[in-house]
Protein backbone atom coordinates (compact mmCIF):
# COMPACT_ATOMS: atom_id res chain seq x y z
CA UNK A 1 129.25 97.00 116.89
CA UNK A 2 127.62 98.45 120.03
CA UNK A 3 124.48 100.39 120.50
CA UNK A 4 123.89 104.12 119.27
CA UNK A 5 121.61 106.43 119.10
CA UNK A 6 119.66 107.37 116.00
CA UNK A 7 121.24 109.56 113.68
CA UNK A 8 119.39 112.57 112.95
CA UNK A 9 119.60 115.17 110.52
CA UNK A 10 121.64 113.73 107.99
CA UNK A 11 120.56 111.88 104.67
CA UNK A 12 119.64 108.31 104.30
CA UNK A 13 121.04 106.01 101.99
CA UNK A 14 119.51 102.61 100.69
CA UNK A 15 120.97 100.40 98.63
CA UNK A 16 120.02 97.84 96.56
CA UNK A 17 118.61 96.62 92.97
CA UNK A 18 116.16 98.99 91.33
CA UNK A 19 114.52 96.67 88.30
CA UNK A 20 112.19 97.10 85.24
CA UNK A 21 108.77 96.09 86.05
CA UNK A 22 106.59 94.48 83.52
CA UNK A 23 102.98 94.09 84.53
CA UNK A 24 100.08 92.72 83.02
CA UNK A 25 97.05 94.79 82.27
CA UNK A 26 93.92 94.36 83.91
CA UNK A 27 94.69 91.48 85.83
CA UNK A 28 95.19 89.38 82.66
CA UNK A 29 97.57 85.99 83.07
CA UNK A 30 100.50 86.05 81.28
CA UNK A 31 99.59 83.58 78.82
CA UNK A 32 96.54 86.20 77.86
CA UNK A 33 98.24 89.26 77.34
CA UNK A 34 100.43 90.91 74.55
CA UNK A 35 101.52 93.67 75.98
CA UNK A 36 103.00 95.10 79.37
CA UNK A 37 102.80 97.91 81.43
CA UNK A 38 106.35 99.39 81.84
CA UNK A 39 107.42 100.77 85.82
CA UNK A 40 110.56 100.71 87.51
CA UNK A 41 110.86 99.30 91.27
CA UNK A 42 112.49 97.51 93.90
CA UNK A 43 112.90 97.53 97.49
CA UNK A 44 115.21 100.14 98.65
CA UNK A 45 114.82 102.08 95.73
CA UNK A 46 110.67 102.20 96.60
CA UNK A 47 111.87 102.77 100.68
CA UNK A 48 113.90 105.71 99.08
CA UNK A 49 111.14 107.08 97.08
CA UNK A 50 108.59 107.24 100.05
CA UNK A 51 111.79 109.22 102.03
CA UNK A 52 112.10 111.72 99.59
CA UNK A 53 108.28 111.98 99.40
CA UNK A 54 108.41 112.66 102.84
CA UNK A 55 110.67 115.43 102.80
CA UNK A 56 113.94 113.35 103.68
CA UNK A 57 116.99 114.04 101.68
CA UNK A 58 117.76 110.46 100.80
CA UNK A 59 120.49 108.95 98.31
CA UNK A 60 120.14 106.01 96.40
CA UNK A 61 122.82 103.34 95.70
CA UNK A 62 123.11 100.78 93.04
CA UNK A 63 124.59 99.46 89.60
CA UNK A 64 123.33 99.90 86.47
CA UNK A 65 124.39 99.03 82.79
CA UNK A 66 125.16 101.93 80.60
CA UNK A 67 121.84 102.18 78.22
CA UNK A 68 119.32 104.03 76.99
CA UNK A 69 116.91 102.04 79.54
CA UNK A 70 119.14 102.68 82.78
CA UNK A 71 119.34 106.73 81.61
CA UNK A 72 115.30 106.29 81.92
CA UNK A 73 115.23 104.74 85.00
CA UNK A 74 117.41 107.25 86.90
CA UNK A 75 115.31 109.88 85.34
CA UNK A 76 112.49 108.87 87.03
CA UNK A 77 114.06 108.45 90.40
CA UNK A 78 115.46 111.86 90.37
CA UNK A 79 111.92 113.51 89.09
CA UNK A 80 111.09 112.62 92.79
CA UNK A 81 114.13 114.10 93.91
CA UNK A 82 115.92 111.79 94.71
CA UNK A 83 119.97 111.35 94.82
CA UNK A 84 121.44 109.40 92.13
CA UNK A 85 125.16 109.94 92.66
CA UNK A 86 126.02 106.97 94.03
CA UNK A 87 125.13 105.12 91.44
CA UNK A 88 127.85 103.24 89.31
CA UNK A 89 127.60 101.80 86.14
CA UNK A 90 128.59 98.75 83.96
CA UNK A 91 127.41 94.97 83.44
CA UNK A 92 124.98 94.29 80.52
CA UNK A 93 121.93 94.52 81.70
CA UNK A 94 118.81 95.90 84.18
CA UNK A 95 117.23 93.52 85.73
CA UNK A 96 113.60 92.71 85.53
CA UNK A 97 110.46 91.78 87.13
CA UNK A 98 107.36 90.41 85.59
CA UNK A 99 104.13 90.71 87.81
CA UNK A 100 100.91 88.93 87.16
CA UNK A 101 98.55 90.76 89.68
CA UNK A 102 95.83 88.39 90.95
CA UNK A 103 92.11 88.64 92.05
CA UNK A 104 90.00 87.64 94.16
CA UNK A 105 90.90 83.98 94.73
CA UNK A 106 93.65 83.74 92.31
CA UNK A 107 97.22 85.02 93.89
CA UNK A 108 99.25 87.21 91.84
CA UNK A 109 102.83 86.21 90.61
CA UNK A 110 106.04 87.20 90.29
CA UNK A 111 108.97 85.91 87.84
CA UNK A 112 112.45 87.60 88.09
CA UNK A 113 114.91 87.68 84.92
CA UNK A 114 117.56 89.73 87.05
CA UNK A 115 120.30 86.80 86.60
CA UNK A 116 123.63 88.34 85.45
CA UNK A 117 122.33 91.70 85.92
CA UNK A 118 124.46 94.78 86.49
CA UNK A 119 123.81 94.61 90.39
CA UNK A 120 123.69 90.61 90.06
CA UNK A 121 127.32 91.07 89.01
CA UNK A 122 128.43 93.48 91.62
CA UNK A 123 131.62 93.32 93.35
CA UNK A 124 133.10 94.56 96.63
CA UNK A 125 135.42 96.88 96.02
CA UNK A 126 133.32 98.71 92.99
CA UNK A 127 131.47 101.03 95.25
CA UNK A 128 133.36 103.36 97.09
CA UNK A 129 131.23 103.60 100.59
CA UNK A 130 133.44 106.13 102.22
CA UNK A 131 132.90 108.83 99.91
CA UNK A 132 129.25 107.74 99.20
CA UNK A 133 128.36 107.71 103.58
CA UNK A 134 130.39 110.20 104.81
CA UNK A 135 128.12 112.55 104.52
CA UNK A 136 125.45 110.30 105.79
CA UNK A 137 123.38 109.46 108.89
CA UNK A 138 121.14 106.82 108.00
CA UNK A 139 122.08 103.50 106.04
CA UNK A 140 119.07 101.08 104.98
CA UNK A 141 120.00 97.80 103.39
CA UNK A 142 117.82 94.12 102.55
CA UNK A 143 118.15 90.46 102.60
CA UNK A 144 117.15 91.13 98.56
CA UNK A 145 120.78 92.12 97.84
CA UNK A 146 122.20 89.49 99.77
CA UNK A 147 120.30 86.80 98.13
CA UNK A 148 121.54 87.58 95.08
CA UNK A 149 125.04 86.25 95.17
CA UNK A 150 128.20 85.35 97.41
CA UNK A 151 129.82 88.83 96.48
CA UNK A 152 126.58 90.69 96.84
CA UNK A 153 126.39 89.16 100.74
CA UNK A 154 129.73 90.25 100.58
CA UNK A 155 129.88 93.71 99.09
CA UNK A 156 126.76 94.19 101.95
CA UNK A 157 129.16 93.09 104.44
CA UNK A 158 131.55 96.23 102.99
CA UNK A 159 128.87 99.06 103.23
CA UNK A 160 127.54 97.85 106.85
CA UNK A 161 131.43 97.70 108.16
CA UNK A 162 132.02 100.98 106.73
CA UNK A 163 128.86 102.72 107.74
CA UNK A 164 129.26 100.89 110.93
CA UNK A 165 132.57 102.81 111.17
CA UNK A 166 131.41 105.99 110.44
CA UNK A 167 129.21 105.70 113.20
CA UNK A 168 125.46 105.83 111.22
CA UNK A 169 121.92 104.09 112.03
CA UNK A 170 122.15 100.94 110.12
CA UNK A 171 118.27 99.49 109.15
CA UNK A 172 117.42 96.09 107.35
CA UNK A 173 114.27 94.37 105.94
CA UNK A 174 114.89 90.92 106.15
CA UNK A 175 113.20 90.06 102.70
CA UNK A 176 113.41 87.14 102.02
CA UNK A 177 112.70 85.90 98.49
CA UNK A 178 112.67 81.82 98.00
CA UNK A 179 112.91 82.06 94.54
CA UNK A 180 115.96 84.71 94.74
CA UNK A 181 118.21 82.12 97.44
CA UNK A 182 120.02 79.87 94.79
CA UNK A 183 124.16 79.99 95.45
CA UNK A 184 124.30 77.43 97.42
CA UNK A 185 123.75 79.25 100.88
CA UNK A 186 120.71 79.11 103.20
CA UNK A 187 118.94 83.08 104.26
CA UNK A 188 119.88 82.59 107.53
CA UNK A 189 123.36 81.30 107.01
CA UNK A 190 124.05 84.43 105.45
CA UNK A 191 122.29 86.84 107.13
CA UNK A 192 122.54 86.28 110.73
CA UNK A 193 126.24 87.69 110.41
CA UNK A 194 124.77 90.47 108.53
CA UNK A 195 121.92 91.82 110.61
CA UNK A 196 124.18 91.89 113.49
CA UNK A 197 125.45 95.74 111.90
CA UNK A 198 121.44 96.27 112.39
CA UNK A 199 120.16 98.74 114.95
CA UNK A 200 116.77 98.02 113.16
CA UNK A 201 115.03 95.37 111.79
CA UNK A 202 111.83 94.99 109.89
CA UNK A 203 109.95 92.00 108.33
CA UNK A 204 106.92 89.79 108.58
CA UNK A 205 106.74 87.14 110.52
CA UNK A 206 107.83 83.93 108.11
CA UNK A 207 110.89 86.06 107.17
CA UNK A 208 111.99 86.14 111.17
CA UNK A 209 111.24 82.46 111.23
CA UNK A 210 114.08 82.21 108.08
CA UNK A 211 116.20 84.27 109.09
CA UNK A 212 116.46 83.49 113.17
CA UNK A 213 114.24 80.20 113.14
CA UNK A 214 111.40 81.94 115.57
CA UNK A 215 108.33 80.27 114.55
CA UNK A 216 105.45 82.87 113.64
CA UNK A 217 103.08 83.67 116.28
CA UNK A 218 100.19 84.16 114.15
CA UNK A 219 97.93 86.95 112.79
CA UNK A 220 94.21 85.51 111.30
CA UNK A 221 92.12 88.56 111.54
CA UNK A 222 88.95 88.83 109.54
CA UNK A 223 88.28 91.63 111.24
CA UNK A 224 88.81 94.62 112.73
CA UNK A 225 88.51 93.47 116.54
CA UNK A 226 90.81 90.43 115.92
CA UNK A 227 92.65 90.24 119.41
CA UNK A 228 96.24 90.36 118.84
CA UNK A 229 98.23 87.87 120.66
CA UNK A 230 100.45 90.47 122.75
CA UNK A 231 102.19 87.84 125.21
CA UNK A 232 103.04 85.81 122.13
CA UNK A 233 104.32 88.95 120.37
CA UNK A 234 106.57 90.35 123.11
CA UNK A 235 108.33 86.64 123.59
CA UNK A 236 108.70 86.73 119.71
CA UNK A 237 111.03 90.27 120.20
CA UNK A 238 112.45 88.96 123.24
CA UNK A 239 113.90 85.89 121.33
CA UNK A 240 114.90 88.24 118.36
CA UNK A 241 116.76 90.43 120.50
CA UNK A 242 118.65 87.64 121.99
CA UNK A 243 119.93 86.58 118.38
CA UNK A 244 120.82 90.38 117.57
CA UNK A 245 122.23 91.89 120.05
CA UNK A 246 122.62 95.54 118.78
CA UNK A 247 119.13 95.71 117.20
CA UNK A 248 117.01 98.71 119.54
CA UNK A 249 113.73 98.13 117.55
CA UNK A 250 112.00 95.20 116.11
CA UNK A 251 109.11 95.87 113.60
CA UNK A 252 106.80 93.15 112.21
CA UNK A 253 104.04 94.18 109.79
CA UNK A 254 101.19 91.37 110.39
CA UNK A 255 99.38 90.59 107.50
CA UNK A 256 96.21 88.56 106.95
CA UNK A 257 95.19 87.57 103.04
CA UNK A 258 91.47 86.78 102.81
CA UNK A 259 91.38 86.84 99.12
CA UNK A 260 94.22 88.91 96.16
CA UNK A 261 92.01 91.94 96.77
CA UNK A 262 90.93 91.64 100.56
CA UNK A 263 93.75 91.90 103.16
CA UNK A 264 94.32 93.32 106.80
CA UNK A 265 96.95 94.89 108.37
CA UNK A 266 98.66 95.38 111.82
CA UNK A 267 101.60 95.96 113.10
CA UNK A 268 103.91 95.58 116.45
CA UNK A 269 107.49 97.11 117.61
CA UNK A 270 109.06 95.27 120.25
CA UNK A 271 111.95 97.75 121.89
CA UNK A 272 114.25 97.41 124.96
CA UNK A 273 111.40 94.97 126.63
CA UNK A 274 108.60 97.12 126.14
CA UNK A 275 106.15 95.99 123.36
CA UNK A 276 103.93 98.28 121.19
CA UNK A 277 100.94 97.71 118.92
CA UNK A 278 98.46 99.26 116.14
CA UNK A 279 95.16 98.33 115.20
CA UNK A 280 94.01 97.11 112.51
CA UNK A 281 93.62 98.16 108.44
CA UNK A 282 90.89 96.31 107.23
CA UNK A 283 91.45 96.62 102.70
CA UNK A 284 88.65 95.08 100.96
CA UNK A 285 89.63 96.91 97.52
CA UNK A 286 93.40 96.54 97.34
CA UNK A 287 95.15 98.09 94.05
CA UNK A 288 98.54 96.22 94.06
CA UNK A 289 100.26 95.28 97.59
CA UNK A 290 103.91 95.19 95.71
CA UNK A 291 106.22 97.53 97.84
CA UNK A 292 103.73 97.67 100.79
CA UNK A 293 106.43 96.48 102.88
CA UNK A 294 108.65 98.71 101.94
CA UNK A 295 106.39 101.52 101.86
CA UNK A 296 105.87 100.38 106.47
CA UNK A 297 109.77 101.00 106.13
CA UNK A 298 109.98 104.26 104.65
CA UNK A 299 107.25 105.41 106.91
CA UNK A 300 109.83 103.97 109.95
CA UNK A 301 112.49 105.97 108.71
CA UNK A 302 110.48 108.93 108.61
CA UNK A 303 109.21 108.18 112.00
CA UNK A 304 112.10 107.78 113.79
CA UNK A 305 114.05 110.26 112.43
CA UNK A 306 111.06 112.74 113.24
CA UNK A 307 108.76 112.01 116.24
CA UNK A 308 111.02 112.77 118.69
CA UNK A 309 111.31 108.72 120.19
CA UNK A 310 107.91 108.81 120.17
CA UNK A 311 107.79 105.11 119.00
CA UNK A 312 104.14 104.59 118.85
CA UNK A 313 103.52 107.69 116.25
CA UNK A 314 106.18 106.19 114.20
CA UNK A 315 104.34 102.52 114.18
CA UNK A 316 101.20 103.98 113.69
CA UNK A 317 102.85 106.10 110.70
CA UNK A 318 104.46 102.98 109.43
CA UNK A 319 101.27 101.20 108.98
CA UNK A 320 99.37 103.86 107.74
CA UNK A 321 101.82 104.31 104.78
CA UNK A 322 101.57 101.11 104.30
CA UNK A 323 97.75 100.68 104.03
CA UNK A 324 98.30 103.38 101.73
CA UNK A 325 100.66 101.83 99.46
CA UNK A 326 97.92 99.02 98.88
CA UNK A 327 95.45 101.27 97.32
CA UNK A 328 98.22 102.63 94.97
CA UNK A 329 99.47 101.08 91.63
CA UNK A 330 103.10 100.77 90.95
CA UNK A 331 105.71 99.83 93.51
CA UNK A 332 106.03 103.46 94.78
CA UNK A 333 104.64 104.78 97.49
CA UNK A 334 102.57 108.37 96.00
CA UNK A 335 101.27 109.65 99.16
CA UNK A 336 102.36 112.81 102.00
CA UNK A 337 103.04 113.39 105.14
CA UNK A 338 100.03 115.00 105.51
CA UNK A 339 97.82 112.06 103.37
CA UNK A 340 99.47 109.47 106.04
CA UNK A 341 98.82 111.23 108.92
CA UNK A 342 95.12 111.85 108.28
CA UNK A 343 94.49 108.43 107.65
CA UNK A 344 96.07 107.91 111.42
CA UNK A 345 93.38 110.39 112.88
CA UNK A 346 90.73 108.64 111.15
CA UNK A 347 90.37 110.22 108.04
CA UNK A 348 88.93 106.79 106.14
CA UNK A 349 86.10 108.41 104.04
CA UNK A 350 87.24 108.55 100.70
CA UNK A 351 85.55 111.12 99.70
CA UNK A 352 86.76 113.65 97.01
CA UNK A 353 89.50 116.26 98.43
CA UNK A 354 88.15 119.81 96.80
């Protein structure tokens, strides 16, 4: 596992669990409502649709059952454009999300019924990642599919040794879900072996301190001219690059909740000693944050496959798409290129595009 360059030019793959999601209609609790608002979404699958929306060729990876309900999820991912052949089928069931989207001083909430899903119930050995990465330059994985099971860890284990093989960029988000860690087995038990495949690594701040045991070094804007803590920041990347060891670049998105609706946003890349920062998204009428994470990731992807190393422009684009993402509903990201970048040059008006 030693250090490479970034692949360029070739397709990204992610892989992972793409679920139904149920949400609650305007903002009601789910004791209130009788009825649901029907989306797909989940990690990878949402950093594959901001690729594709982007311009990327990207191919998706995952298991689904064989159903009327599966058929209409894939549907939807390849109206984007998106690659589906790597998908395999069997088990009984999608899994699902439920989301109860909060406001104002009431946090939203999540409950998963994915237990015993198709991609809960995957195996090594049932994806064949030779055929499915050889083509490939770019592999993008998440703590989310490890967390699921001992064979999902494991079957992640198979497609980072055989992409590691074949000689691609290897990315992971750390996500970490508390609720989703329940065989037995810590986050970082498992996934410090894991992340070691990893040229890059994403995640906020309690999800380092998880998976690596860095304690956060802390991000309470209010405000736009919040000072960041820079010193703190770059000893926070130094100590993550001592635990893994092939990792190039280390993103944190930095997020500060004033209320469900009211967040900000900032960002920092620590790479080969040198630390680099954004400023800071200040979103006092956030839509739905779910996949804003993922959204910073697609935006890396897309940033470091095209700015030329120019690892500043890809933060700032990172950020940017993810700002983005909070003022959209659904767990995909619906923005461009060109939508993204203006916000970067300033572009914060809001005003009607004619």
């Amino acid at each position: 596992m030693n250090t490479r360059a970034i692949t360029k030019n070739k397709k990204v793959v992610t892989f992972g669990e793409v679920m139904l999601r149920l949400t609650t209609p305007n903002f009601q609790r789910f004791s209130q409502t009788n009825e649901f608002i029907a989306t797909y979404g989940g990690s990878e699958a949402n950093v594959a649709i901001s690729l594709v929306n982007f311009g990327i060729s990207t191919e998706f990876v995952t298991r689904l059952p064989e159903n009327a309900m599966a058929q209409a999820c894939v549907n939807s991912l390849q109206a984007y454009g998106l690659g589906t052949d790597g998908i395999i089928y069997g088990g009984k069931r999608m899994g699902l999300y439920f989301l109860e989207s909060g406001a104002a001083f009431r946090n939203s909430n999540v409950v998963y019924d994915r237990e015993g899903s198709s991609f809960a119930t995957l195996r090594p050995g049932m994806i064949d990642w030779e055929k499915i990465l050889s083509d490939a330059g770019w592999f993008h994985w998440s703590g989310i599919a490890a967390s699921l099971s001992q064979e999902g860890a494991d079957t992640c284990l198979e497609a980072l040794q055989t992409a590691d093989r074949l000689g691609l960029t290897i990315s992971c988000d750390l996500n970490f879900r508390k609720k989703l860690w329940n065989y037995g087995k810590s986050a970082s038990e498992v996934m410090l072996p894991l992340v070691q495949y990893s040229d890059v690594i994403f995640g906020a701040e309690p999800e380092y301190k998880e998976i690596f045991g860095i304690p956060p070094v802390g991000f309470k804007a209010v405000d736009t001219s919040y000072p960041l803590d820079l010193s703190g920041f770059k000893v926070f990347g130094q100590k993550v690059s001592e635990q893994a060891l092939r990792c190039q670049k280390i993103f944190l998105e930095l997020r500060n909740t004033i209320t469900s609706n009211h967040n900000l946003l900032a960002a920092i890349l620590y790479s080969k000693g040198t630390l680099r920062h954004t400023g800071i998204y200040d979103i006092v009428h956030e839509v739905d944050r779910v996949g804003a994470g993922d959204a910073f990731v697609g935006g890396m992807i897309y940033g470091l496959l095209t700015y030329s190393d120019n690892d500043q422009k890809t933060l700032e684009f990172a950020l940017a798409a993810s700002a983005l993402k909070n003022t959209i509903y659904g767990d995909f990201n619906q923005v461009t290129v060109e939508e993204v970048e203006g916000l970067m040059q300033g572009n914060t008006s809001g005003r009607v595009v004619r």
